[in-house]
N, C-alpha and C. Protein backbone atom coordinates (compact mmCIF):
# COMPACT_ATOMS: atom_id res chain seq x y z
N UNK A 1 0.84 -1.19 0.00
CA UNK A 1 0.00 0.00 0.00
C UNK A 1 0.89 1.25 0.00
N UNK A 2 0.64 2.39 -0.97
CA UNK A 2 1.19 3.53 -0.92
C UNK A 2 0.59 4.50 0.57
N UNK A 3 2.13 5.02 0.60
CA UNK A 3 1.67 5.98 1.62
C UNK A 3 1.07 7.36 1.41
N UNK A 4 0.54 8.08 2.05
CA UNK A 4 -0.73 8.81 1.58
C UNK A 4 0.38 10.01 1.85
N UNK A 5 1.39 10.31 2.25
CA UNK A 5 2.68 11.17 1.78
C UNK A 5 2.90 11.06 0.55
N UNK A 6 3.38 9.89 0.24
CA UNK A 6 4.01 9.24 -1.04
C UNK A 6 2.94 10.02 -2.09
N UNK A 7 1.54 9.78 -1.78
CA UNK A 7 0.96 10.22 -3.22
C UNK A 7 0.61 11.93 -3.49
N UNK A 8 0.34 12.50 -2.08
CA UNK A 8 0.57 13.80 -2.02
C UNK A 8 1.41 14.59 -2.99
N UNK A 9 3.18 13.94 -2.19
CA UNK A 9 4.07 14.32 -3.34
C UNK A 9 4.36 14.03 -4.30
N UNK A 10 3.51 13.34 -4.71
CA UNK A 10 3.99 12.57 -6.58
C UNK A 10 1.99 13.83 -6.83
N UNK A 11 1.62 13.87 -6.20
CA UNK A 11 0.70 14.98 -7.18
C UNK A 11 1.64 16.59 -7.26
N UNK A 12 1.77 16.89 -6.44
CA UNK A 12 2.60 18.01 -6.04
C UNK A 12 3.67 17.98 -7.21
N UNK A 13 4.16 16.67 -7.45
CA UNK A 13 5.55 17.46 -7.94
C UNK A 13 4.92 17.08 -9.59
N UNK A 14 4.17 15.81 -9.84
CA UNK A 14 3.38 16.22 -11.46
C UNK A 14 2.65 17.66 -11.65
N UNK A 15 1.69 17.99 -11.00
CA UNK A 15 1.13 19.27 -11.14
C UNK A 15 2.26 20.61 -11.19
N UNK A 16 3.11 20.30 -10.39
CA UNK A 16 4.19 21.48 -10.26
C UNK A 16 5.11 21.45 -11.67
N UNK A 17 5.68 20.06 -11.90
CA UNK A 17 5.83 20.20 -13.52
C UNK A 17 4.95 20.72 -14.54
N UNK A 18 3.78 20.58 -14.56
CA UNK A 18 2.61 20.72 -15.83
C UNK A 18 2.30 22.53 -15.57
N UNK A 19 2.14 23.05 -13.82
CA UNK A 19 1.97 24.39 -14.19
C UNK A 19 2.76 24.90 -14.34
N UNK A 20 4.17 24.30 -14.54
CA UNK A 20 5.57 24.96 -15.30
C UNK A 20 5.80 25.28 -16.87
N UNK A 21 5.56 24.01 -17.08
CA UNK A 21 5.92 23.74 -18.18
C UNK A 21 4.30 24.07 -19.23
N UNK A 22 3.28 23.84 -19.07
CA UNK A 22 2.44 24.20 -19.62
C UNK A 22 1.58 25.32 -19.04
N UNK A 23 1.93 25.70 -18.10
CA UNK A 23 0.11 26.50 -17.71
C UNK A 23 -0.25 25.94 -16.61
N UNK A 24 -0.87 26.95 -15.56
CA UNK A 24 -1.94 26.78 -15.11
C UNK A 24 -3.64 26.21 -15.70
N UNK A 25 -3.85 27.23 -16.56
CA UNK A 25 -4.67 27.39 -17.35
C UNK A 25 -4.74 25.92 -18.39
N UNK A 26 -3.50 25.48 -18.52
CA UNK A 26 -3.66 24.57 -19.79
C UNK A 26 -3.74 23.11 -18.93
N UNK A 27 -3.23 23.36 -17.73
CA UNK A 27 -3.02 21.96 -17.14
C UNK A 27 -4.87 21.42 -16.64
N UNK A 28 -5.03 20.27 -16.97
CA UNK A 28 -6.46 20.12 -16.37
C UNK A 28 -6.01 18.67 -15.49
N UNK A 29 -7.13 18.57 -14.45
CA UNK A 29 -6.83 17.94 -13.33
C UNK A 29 -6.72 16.65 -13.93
N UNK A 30 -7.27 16.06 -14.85
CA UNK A 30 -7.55 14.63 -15.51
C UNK A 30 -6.18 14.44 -15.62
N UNK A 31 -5.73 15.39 -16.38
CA UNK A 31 -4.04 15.21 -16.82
C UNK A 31 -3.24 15.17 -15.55
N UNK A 32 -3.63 15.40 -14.49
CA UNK A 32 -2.85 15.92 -12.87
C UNK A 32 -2.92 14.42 -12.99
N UNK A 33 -3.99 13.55 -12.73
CA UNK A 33 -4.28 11.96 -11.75
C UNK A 33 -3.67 11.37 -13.27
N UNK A 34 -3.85 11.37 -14.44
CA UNK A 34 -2.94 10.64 -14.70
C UNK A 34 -1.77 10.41 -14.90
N UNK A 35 -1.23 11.46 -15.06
CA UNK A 35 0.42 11.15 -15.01
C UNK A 35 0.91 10.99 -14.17
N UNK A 36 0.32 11.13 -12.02
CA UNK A 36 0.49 11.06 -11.14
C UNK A 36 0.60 9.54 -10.86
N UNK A 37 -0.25 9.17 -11.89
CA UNK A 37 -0.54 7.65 -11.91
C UNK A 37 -1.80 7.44 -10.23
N UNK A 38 -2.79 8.25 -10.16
CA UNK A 38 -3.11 8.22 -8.81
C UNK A 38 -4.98 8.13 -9.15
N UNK A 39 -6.00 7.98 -8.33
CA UNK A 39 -7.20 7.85 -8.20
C UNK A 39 -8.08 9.25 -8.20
N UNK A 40 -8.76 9.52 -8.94
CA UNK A 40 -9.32 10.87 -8.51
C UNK A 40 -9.46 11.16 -7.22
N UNK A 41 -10.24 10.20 -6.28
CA UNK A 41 -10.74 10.59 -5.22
C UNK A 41 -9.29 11.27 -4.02
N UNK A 42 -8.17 10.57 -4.69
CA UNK A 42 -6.64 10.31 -4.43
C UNK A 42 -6.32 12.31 -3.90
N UNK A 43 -6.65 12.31 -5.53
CA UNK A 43 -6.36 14.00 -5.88
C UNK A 43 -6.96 15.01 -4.41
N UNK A 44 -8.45 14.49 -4.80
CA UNK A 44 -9.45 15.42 -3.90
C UNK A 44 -9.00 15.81 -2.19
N UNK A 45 -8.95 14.08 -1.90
CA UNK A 45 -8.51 13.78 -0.14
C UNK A 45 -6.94 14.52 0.08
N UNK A 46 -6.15 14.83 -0.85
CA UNK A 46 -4.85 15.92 -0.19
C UNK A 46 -5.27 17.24 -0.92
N UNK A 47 -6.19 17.71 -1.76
CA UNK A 47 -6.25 19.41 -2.60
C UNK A 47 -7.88 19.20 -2.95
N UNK A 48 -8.42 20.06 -2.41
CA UNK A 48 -9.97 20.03 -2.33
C UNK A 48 -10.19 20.66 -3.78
N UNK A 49 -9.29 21.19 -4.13
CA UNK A 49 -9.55 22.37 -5.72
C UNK A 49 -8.38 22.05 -6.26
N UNK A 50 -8.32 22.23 -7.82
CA UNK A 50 -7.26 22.50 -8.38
C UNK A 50 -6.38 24.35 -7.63
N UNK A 51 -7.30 24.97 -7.60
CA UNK A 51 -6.71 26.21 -7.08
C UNK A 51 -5.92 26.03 -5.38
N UNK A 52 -6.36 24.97 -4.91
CA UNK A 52 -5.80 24.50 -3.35
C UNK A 52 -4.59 23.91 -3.57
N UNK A 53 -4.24 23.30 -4.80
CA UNK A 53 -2.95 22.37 -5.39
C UNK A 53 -2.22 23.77 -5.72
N UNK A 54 -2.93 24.79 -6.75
CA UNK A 54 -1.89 25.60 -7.13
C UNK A 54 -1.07 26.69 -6.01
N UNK A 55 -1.73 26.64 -4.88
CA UNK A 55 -1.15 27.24 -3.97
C UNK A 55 -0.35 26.80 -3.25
N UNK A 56 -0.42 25.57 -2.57
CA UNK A 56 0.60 24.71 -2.38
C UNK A 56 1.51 24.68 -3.70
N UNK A 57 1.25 24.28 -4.68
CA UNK A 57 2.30 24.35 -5.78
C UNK A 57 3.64 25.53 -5.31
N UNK A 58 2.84 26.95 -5.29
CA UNK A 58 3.52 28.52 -5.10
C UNK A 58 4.10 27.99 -3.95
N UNK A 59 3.73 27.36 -2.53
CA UNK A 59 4.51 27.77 -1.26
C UNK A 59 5.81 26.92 -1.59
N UNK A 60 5.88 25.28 -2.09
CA UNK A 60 6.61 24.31 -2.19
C UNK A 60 7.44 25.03 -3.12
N UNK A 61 7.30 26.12 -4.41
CA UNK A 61 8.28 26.69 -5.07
C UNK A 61 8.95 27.73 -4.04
N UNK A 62 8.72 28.40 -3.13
CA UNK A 62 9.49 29.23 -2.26
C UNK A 62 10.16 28.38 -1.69
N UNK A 63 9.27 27.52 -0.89
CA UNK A 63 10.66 26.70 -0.59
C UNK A 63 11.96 26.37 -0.77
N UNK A 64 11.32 25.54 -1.97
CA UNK A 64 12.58 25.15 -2.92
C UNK A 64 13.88 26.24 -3.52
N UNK A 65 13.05 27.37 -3.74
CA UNK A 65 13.75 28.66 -4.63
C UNK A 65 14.83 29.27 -3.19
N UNK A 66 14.36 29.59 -1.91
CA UNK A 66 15.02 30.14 -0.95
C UNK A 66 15.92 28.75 -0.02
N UNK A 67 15.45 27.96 -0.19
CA UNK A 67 16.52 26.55 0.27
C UNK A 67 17.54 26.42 -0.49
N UNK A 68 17.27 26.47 -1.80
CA UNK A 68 18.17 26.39 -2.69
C UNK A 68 19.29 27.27 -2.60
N UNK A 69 18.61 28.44 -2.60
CA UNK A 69 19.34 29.76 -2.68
C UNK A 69 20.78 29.53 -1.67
N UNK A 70 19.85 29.57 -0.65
CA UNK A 70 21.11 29.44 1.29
C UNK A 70 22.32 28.46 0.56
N UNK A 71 21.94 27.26 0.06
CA UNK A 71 22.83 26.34 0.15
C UNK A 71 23.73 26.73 -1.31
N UNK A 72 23.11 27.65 -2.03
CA UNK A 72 24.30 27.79 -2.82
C UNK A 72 25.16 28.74 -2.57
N UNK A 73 24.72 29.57 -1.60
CA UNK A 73 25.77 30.65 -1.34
C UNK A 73 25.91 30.18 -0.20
N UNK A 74 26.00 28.95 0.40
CA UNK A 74 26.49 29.18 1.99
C UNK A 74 27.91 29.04 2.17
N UNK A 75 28.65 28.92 1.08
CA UNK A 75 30.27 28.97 1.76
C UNK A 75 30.69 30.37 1.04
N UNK A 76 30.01 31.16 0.28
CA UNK A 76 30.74 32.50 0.11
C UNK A 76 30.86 33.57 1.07
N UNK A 77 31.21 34.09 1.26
CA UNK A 77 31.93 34.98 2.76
C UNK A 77 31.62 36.19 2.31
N UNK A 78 32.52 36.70 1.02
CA UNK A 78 32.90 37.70 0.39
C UNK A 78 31.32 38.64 -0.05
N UNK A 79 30.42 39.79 0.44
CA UNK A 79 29.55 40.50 0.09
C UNK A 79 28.69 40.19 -1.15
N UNK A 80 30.16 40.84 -2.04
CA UNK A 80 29.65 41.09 -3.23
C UNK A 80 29.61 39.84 -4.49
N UNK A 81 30.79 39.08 -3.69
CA UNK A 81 30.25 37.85 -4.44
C UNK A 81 28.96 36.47 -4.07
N UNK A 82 28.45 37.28 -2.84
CA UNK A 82 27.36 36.72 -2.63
C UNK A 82 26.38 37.35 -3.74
N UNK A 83 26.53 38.63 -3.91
CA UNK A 83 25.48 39.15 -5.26
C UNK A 83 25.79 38.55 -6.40
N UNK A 84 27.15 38.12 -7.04
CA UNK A 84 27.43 37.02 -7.85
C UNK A 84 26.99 36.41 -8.32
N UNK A 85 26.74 35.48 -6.94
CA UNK A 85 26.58 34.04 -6.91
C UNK A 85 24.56 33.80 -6.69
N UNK A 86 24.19 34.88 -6.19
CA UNK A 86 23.01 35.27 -6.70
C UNK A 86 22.40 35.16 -7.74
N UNK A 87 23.18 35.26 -8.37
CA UNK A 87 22.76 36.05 -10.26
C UNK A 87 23.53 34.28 -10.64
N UNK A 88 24.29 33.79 -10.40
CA UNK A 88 24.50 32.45 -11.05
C UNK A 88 23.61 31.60 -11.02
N UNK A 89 23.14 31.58 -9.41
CA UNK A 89 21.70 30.81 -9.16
C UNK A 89 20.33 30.69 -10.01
N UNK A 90 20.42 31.86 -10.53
CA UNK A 90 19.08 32.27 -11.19
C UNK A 90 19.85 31.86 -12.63
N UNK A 91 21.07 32.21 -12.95
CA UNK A 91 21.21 31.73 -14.52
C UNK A 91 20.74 29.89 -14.48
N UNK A 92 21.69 29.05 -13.53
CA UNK A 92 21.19 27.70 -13.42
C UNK A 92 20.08 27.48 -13.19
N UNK A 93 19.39 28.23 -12.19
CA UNK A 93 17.67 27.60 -12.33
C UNK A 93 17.02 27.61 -13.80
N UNK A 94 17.29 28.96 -15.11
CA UNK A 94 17.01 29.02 -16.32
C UNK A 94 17.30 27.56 -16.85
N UNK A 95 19.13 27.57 -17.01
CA UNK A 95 19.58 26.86 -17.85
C UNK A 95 18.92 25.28 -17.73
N UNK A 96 18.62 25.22 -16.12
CA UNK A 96 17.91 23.80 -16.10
C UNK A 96 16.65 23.37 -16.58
N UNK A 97 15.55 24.77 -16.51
CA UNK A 97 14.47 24.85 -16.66
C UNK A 97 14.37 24.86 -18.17
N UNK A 98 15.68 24.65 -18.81
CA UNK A 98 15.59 25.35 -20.59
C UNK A 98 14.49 26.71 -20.75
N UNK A 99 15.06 27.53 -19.85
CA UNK A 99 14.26 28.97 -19.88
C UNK A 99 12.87 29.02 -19.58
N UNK A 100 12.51 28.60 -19.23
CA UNK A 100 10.91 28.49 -18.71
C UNK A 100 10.07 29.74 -17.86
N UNK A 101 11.43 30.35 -16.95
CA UNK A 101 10.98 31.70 -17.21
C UNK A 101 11.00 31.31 -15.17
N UNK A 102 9.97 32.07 -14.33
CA UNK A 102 10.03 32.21 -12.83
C UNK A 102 8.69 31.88 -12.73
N UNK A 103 8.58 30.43 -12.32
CA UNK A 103 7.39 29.76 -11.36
C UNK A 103 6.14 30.87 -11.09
N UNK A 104 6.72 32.21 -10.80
CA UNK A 104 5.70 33.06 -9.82
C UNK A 104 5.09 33.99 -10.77
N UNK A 105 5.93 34.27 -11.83
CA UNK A 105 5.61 35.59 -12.83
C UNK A 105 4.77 34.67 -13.78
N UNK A 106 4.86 33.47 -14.18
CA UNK A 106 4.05 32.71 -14.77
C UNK A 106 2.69 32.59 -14.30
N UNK A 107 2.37 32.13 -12.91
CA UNK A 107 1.15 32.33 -12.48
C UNK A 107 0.59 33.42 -11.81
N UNK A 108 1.73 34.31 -11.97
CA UNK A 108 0.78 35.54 -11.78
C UNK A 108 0.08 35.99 -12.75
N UNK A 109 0.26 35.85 -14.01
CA UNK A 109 0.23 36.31 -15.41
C UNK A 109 -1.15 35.70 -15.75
N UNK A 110 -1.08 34.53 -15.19
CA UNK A 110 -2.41 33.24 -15.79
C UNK A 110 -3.70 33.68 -14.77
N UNK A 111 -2.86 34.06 -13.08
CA UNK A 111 -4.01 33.64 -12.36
C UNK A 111 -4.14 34.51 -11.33
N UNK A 112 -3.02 35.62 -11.23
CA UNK A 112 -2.69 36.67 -10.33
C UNK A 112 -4.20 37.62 -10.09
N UNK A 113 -4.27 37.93 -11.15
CA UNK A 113 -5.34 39.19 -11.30
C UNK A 113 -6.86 38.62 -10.59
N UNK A 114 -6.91 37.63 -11.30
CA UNK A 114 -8.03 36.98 -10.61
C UNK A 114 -8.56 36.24 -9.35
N UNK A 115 -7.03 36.01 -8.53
CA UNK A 115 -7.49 35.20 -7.50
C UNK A 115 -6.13 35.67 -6.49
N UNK A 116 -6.83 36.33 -4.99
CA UNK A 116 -6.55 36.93 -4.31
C UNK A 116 -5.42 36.37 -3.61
N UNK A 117 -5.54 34.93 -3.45
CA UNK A 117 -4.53 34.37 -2.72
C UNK A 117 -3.34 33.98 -3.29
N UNK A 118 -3.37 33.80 -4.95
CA UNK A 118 -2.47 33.65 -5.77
C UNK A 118 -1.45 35.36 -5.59
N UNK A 119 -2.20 36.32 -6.01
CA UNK A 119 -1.63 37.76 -5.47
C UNK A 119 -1.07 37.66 -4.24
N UNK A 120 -1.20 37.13 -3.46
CA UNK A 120 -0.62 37.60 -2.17
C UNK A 120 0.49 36.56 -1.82
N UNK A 121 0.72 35.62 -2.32
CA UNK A 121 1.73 34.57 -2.76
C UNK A 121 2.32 35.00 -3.35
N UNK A 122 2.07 35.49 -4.92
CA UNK A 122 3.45 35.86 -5.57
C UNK A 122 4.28 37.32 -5.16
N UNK A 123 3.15 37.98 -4.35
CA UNK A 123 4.04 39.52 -3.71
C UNK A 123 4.79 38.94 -2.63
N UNK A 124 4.33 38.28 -1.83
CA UNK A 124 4.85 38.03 -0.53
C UNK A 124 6.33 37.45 -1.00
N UNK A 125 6.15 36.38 -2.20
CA UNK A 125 7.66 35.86 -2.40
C UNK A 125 8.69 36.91 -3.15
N UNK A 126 8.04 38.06 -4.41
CA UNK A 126 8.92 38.82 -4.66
C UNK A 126 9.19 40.04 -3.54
N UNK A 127 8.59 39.93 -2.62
CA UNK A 127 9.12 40.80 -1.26
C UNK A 127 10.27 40.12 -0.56
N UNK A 128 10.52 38.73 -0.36
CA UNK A 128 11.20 37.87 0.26
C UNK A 128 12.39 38.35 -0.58
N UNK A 129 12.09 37.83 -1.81
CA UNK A 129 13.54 38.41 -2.51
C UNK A 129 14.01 39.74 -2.81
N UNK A 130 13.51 40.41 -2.95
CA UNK A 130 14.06 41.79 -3.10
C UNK A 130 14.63 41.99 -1.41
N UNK A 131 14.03 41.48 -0.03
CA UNK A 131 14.45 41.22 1.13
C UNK A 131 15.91 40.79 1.36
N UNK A 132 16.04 39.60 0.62
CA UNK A 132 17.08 38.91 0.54
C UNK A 132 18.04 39.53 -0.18
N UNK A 133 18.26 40.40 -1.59
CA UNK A 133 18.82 40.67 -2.45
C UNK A 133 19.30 42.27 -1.03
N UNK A 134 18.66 42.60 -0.36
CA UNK A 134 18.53 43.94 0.00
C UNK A 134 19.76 44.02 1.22
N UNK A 135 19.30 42.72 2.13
CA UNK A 135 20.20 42.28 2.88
C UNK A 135 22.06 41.52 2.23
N UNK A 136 21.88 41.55 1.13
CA UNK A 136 23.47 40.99 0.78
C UNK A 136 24.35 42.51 0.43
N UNK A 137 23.08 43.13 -0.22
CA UNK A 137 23.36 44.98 -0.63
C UNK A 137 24.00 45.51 0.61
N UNK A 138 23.63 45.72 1.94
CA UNK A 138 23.83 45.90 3.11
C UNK A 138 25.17 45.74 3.64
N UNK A 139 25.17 44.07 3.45
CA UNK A 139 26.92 43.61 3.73
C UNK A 139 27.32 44.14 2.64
N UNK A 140 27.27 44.44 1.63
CA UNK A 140 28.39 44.75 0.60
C UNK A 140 28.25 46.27 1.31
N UNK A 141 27.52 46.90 1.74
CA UNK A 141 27.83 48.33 2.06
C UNK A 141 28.45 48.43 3.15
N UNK A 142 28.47 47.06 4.07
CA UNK A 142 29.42 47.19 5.48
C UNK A 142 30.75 47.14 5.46
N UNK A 143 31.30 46.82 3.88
CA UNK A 143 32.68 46.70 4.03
C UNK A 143 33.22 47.52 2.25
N UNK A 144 32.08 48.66 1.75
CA UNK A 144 32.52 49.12 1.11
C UNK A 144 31.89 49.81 0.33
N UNK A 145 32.20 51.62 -0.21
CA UNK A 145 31.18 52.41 -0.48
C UNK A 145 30.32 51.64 -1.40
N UNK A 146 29.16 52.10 -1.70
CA UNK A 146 27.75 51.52 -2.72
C UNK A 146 28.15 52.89 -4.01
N UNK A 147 27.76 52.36 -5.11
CA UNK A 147 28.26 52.94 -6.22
C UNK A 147 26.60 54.23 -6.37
N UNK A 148 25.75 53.70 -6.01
CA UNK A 148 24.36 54.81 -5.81
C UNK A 148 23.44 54.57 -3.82
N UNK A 149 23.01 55.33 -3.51
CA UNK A 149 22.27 55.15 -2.19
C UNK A 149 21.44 53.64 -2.44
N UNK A 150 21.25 52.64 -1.05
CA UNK A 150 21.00 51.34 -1.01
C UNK A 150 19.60 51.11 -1.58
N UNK A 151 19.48 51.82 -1.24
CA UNK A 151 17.66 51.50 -1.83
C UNK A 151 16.98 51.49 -3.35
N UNK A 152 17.85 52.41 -4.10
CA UNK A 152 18.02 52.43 -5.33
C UNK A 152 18.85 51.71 -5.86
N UNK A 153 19.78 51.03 -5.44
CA UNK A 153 20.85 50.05 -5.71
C UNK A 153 19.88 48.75 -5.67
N UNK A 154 19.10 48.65 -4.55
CA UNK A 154 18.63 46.97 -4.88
C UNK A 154 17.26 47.04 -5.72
N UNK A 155 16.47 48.14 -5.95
CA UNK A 155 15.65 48.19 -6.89
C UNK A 155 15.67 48.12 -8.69
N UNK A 156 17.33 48.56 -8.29
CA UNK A 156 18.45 48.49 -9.66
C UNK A 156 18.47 47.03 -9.97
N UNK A 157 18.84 46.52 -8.85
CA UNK A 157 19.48 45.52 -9.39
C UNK A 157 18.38 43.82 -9.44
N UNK A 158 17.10 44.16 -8.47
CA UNK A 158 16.30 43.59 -8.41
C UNK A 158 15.43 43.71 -9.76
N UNK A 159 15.04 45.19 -10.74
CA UNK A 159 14.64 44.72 -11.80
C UNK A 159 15.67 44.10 -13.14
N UNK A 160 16.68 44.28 -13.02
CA UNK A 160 17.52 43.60 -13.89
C UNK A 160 17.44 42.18 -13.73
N UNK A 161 17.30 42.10 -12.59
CA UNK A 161 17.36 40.26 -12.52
C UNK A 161 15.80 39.74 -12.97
N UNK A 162 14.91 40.07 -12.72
CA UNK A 162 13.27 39.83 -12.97
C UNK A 162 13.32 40.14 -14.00
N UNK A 163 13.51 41.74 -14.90
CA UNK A 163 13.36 41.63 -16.36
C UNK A 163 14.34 40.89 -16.99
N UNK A 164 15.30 40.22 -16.66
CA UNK A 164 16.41 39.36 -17.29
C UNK A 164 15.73 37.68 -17.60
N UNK A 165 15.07 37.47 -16.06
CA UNK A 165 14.34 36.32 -16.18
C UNK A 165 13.17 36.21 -17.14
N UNK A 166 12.51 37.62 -17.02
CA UNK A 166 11.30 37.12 -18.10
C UNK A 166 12.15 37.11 -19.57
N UNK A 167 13.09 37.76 -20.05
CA UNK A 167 13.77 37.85 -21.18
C UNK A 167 13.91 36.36 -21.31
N UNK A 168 14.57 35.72 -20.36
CA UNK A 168 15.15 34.56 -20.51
C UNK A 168 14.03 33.07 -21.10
N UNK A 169 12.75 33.73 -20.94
CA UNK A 169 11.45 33.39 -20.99
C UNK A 169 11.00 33.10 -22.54
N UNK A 170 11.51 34.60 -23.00
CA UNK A 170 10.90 34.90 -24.46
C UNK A 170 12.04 34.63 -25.18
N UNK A 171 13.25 34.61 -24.98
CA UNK A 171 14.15 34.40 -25.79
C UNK A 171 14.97 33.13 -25.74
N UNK A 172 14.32 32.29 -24.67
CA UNK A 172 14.75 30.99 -24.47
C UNK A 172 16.30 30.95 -23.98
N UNK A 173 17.08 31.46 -23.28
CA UNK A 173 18.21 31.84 -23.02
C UNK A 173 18.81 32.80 -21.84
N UNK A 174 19.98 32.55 -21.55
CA UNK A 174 20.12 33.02 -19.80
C UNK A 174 20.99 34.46 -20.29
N UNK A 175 21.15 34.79 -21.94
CA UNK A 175 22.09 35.96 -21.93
C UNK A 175 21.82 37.00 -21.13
N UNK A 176 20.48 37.74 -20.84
CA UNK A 176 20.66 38.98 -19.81
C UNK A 176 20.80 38.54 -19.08
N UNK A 177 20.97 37.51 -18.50
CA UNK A 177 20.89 37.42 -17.20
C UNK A 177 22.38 37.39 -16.94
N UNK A 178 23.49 37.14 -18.10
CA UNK A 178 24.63 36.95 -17.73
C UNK A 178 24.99 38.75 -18.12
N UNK A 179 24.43 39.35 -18.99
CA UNK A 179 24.60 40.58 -18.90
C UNK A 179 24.46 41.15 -17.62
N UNK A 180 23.26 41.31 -16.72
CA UNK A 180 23.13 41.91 -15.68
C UNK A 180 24.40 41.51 -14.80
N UNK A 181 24.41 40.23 -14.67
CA UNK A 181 25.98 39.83 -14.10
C UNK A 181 27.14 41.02 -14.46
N UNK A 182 27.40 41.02 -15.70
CA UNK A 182 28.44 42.15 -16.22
C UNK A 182 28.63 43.03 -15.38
N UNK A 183 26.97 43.69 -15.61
CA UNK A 183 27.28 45.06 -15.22
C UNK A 183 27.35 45.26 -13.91
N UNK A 184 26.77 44.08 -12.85
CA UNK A 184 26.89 44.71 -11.56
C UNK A 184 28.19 44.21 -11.17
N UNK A 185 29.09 43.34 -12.03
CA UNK A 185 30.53 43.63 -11.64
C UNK A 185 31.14 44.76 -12.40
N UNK A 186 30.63 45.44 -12.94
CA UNK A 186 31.45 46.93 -13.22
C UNK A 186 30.78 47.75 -12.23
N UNK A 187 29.42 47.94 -11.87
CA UNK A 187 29.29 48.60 -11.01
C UNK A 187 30.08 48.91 -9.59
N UNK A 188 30.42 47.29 -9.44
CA UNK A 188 31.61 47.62 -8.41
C UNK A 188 32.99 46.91 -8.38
């Protein structure tokens, strides 16, 4: 007998592929239970709605996106090559994803406008990061002047990385994103 974990996360992580890779919108639940290989009733007893899956979908991508994050910069020391190594993170999440673009800007796009809790998921996580991006800005300013005042520095550098990602979206490719890299090593 499967464990009722076990099938949770095999819906979770099929649905989390399909609203990646295809849509919210395009993914329909039939397609969820079967490639899950799982029972309808299966679906219902862990996500009462497809919209109850897609939210869990959003929290399990923060997860993943800010777990990830820690452990790839956890042996850099150095400020500014924590902003770096920032910007590498996000090129490899592309390059793996073959450009697929950011989990959150995708369903905001499909499902943001319309459904309140989806909005407050995808702000809450681009607050986390611009948080995160804001706090590495900080140490780089504790051990050395900032090339513009901090606040405008991480709004700088926070839309370069988001409009780099959606680029990376439409053009199938991580080049701005290795551009933005460039420039915030000339910046400092």
């Amino acid at each position: 007998m499967k464990s009722s974990n076990g099938v949770r996360e095999r819906i979770l992580e099929t649905a989390s592929r399909l609203f990646y890779q295809q849509g919210f919108n395009s993914t329909g639940i039939n397609q969820i239970i079967a490639e899950a290989g799982i029972a309808i009733g299966s679906l219902y007893k862990h996500y009462p709605s497809k919209n109850h899956l897609l939210y869990h979908y959003l929290q399990h991508q923060e997860v993943v996106y800010f777990s990830g994050l820690d452990e790839y910069l956890a042996e850099v020391r150095k400020p500014i090559q924590k902003l770096i190594k920032l910007i590498d993170y996000r090129i490899e999440i592309q390059e793996q994803s073959h450009c697929f673009g950011c989990h959150f800007i995708k369903i905001n796009a499909e499902a943001g406008r319309h459904d309140e809790k989806v909005t407050q998921l995808v702000t809450e996580h681009k607050k986390k990061q611009r948080d995160y991006l804001e706090r590495i800005i900080s140490e780089i300013e504790s051990v050395q002047d900032l090339p513009m005042k901090k606040q405008n520095l991480t709004d700088a550098v926070f839309l370069m990385i988001e409009g780099a990602i959606v680029s990376a979206s439409i053009n199938g490719n991580a080049d701005d994103l290795r551009t933005t890299k460039k420039i915030i090593n000339q910046m400092f």
